[in-house]
C-alpha atoms as a PDB file:
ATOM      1  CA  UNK A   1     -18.258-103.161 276.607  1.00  0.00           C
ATOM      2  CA  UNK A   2     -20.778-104.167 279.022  1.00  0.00           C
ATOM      3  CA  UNK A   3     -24.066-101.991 279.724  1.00  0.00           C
ATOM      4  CA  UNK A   4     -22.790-100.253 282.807  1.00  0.00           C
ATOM      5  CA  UNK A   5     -20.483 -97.784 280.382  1.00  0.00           C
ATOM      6  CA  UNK A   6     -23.319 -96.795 278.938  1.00  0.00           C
ATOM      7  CA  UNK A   7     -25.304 -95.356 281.659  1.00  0.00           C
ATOM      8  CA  UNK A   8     -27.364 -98.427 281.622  1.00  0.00           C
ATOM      9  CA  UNK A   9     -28.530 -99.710 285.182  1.00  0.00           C
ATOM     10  CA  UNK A  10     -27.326-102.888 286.085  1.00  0.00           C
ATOM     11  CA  UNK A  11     -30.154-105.918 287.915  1.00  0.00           C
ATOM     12  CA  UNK A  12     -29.199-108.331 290.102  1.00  0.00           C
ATOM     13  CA  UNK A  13     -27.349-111.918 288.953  1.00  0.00           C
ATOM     14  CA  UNK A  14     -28.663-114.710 288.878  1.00  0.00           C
ATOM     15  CA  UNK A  15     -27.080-115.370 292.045  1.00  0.00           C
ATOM     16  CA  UNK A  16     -28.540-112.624 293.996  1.00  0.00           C
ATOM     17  CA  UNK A  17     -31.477-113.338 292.887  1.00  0.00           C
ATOM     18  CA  UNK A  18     -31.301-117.272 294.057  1.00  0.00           C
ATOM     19  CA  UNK A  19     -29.591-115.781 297.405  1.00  0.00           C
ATOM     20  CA  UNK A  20     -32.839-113.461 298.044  1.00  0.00           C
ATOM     21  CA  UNK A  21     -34.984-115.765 297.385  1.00  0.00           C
ATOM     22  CA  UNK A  22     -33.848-117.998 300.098  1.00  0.00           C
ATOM     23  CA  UNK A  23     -33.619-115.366 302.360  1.00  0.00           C
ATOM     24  CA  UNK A  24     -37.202-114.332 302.129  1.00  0.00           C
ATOM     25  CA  UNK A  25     -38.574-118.473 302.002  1.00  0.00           C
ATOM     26  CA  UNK A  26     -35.755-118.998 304.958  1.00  0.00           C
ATOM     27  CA  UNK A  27     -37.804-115.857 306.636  1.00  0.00           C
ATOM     28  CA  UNK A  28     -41.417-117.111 305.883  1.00  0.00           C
ATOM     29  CA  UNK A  29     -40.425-120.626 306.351  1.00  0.00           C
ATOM     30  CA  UNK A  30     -39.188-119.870 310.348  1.00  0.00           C
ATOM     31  CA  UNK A  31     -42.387-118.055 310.695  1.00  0.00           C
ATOM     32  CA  UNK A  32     -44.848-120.797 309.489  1.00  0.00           C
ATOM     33  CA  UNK A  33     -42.704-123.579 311.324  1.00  0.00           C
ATOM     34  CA  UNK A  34     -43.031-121.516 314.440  1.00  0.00           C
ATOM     35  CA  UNK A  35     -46.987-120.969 313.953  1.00  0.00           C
ATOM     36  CA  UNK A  36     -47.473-124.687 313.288  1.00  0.00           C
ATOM     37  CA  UNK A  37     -45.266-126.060 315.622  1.00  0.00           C
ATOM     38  CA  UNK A  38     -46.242-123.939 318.165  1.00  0.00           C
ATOM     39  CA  UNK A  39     -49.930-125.079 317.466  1.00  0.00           C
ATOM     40  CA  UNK A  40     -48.922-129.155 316.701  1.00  0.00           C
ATOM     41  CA  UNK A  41     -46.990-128.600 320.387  1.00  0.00           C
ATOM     42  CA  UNK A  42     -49.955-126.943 321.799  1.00  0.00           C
ATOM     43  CA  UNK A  43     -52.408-129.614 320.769  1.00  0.00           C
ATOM     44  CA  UNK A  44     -50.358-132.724 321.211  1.00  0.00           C
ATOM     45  CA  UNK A  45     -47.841-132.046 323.817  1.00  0.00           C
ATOM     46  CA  UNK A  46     -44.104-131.688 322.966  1.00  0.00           C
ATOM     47  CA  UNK A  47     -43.309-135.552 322.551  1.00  0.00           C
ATOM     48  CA  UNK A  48     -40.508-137.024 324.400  1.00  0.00           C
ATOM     49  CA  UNK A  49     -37.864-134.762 323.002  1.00  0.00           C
ATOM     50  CA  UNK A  50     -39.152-131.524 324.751  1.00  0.00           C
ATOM     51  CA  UNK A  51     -40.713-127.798 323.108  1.00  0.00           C
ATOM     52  CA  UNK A  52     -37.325-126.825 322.283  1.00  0.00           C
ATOM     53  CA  UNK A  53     -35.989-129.258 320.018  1.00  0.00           C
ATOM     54  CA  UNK A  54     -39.820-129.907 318.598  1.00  0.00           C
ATOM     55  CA  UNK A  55     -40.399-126.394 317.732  1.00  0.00           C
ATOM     56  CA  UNK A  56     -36.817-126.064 316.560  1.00  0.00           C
ATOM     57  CA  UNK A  57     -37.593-129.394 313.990  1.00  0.00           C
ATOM     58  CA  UNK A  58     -40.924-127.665 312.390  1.00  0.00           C
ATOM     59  CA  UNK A  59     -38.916-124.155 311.989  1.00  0.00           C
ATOM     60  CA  UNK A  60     -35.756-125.687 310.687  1.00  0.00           C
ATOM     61  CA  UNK A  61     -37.634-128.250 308.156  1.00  0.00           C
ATOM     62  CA  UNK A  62     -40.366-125.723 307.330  1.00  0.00           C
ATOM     63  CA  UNK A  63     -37.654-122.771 306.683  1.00  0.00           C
ATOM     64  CA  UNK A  64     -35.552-125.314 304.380  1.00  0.00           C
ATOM     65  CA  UNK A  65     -38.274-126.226 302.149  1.00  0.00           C
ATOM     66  CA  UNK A  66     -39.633-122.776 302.018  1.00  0.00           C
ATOM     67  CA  UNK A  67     -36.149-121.211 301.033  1.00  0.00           C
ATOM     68  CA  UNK A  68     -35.282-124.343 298.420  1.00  0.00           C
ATOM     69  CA  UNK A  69     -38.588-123.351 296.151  1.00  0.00           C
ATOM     70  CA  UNK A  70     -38.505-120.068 296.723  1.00  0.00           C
ATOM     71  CA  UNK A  71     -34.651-119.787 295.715  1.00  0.00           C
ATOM     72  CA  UNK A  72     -35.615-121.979 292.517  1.00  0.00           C
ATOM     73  CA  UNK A  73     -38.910-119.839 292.287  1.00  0.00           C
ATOM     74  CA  UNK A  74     -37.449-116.322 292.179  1.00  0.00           C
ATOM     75  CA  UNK A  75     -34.733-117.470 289.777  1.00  0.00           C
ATOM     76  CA  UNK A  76     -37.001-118.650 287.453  1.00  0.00           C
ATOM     77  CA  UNK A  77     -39.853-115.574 288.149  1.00  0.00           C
ATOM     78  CA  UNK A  78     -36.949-113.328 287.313  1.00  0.00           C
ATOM     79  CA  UNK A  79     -35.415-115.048 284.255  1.00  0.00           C
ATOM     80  CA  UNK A  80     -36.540-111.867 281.437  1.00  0.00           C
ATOM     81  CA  UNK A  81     -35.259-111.542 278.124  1.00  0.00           C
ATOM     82  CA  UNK A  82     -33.054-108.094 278.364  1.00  0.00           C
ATOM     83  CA  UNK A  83     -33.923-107.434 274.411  1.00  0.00           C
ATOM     84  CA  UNK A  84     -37.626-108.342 275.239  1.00  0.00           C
ATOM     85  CA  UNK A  85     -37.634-105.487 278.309  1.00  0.00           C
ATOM     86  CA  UNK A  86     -35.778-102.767 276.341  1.00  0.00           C
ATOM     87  CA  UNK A  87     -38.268-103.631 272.995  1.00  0.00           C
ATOM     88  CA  UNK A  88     -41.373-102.706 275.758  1.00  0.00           C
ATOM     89  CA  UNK A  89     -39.388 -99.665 276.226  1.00  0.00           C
ATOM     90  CA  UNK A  90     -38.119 -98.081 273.260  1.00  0.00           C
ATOM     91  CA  UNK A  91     -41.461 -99.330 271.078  1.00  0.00           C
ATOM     92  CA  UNK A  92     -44.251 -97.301 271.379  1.00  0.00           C
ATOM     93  CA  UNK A  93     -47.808 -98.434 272.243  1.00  0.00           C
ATOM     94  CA  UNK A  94     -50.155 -99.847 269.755  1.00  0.00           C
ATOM     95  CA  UNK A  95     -53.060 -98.552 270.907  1.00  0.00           C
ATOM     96  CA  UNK A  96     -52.924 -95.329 273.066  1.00  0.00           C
ATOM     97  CA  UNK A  97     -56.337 -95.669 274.647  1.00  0.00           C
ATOM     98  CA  UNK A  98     -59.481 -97.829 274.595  1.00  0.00           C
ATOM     99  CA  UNK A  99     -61.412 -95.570 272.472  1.00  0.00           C
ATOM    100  CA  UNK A 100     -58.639 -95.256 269.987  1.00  0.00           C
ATOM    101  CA  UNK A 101     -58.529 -99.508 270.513  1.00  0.00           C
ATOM    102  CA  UNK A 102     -62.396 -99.863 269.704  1.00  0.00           C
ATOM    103  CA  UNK A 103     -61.901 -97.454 266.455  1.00  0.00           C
ATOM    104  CA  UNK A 104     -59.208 -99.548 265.091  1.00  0.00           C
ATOM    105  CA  UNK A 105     -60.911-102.591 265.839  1.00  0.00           C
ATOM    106  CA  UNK A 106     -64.232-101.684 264.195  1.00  0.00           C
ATOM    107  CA  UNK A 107     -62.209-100.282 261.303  1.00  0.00           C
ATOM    108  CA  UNK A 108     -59.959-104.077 260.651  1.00  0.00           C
ATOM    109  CA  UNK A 109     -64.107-105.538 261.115  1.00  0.00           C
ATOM    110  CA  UNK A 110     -65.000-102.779 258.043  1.00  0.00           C
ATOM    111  CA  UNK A 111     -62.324-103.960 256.410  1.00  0.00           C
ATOM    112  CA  UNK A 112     -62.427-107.342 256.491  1.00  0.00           C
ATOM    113  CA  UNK A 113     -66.384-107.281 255.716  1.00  0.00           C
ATOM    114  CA  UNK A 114     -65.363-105.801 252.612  1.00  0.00           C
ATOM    115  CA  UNK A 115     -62.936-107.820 251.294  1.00  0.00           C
ATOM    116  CA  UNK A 116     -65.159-110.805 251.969  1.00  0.00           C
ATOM    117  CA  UNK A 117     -68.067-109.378 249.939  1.00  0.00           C
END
């Protein structure tokens, strides 16, 4: 019985999660090809192909590489231990505050003073 019968929400595969992150590296990837090859086109001149197929290169290159390692980057970001999360969960704190932390720290230093003595 999977976790959705139990009233557990779902996440995304590991396929959506690839898929997204080419989307969003496909999206930053157009934008940085079209900043830099706007400049590079700028400064240099368009080359003998013409803007349009030189600004079109930078975009296209620049969004393929950005969506390949972000794709790869997301998947592997993303790539939690379910028992791990619900353990954070269910477990309670150790330490509810930094007071409480600094009390039970000096206390193990008491303790450990003593049984070296």
């Amino acid at each position: 019985m999977s976790a959705a019968h139990h009233g557990q929400p779902q996440g995304p595969t590991t396929w959506q999660k690839s898929t997204m992150g080419a989307l969003m590296g496909t999206g930053v990837g157009l934008t940085i090809g079209f900043i830099f090859g706007s400049y590079s086109i700028l400064r240099g001149g368009a080359g003998p192909r013409g803007v349009l197929p030189t600004l079109s290169q930078y975009m296209l290159s620049s969004a393929a590489t950005f969506g390949f390692f972000l794709s790869i980057g997301s998947v592997i970001r993303n790539d939690a231990h379910p028992q791990l999360e619900a353990a954070k969960v269910l477990l309670p704190p150790m330490v509810g505050s930094q007071s409480e932390g600094i009390a039970l720290m000096k206390a193990r230093w008491e303790l450990e003073k003593r049984t070296r003595a």
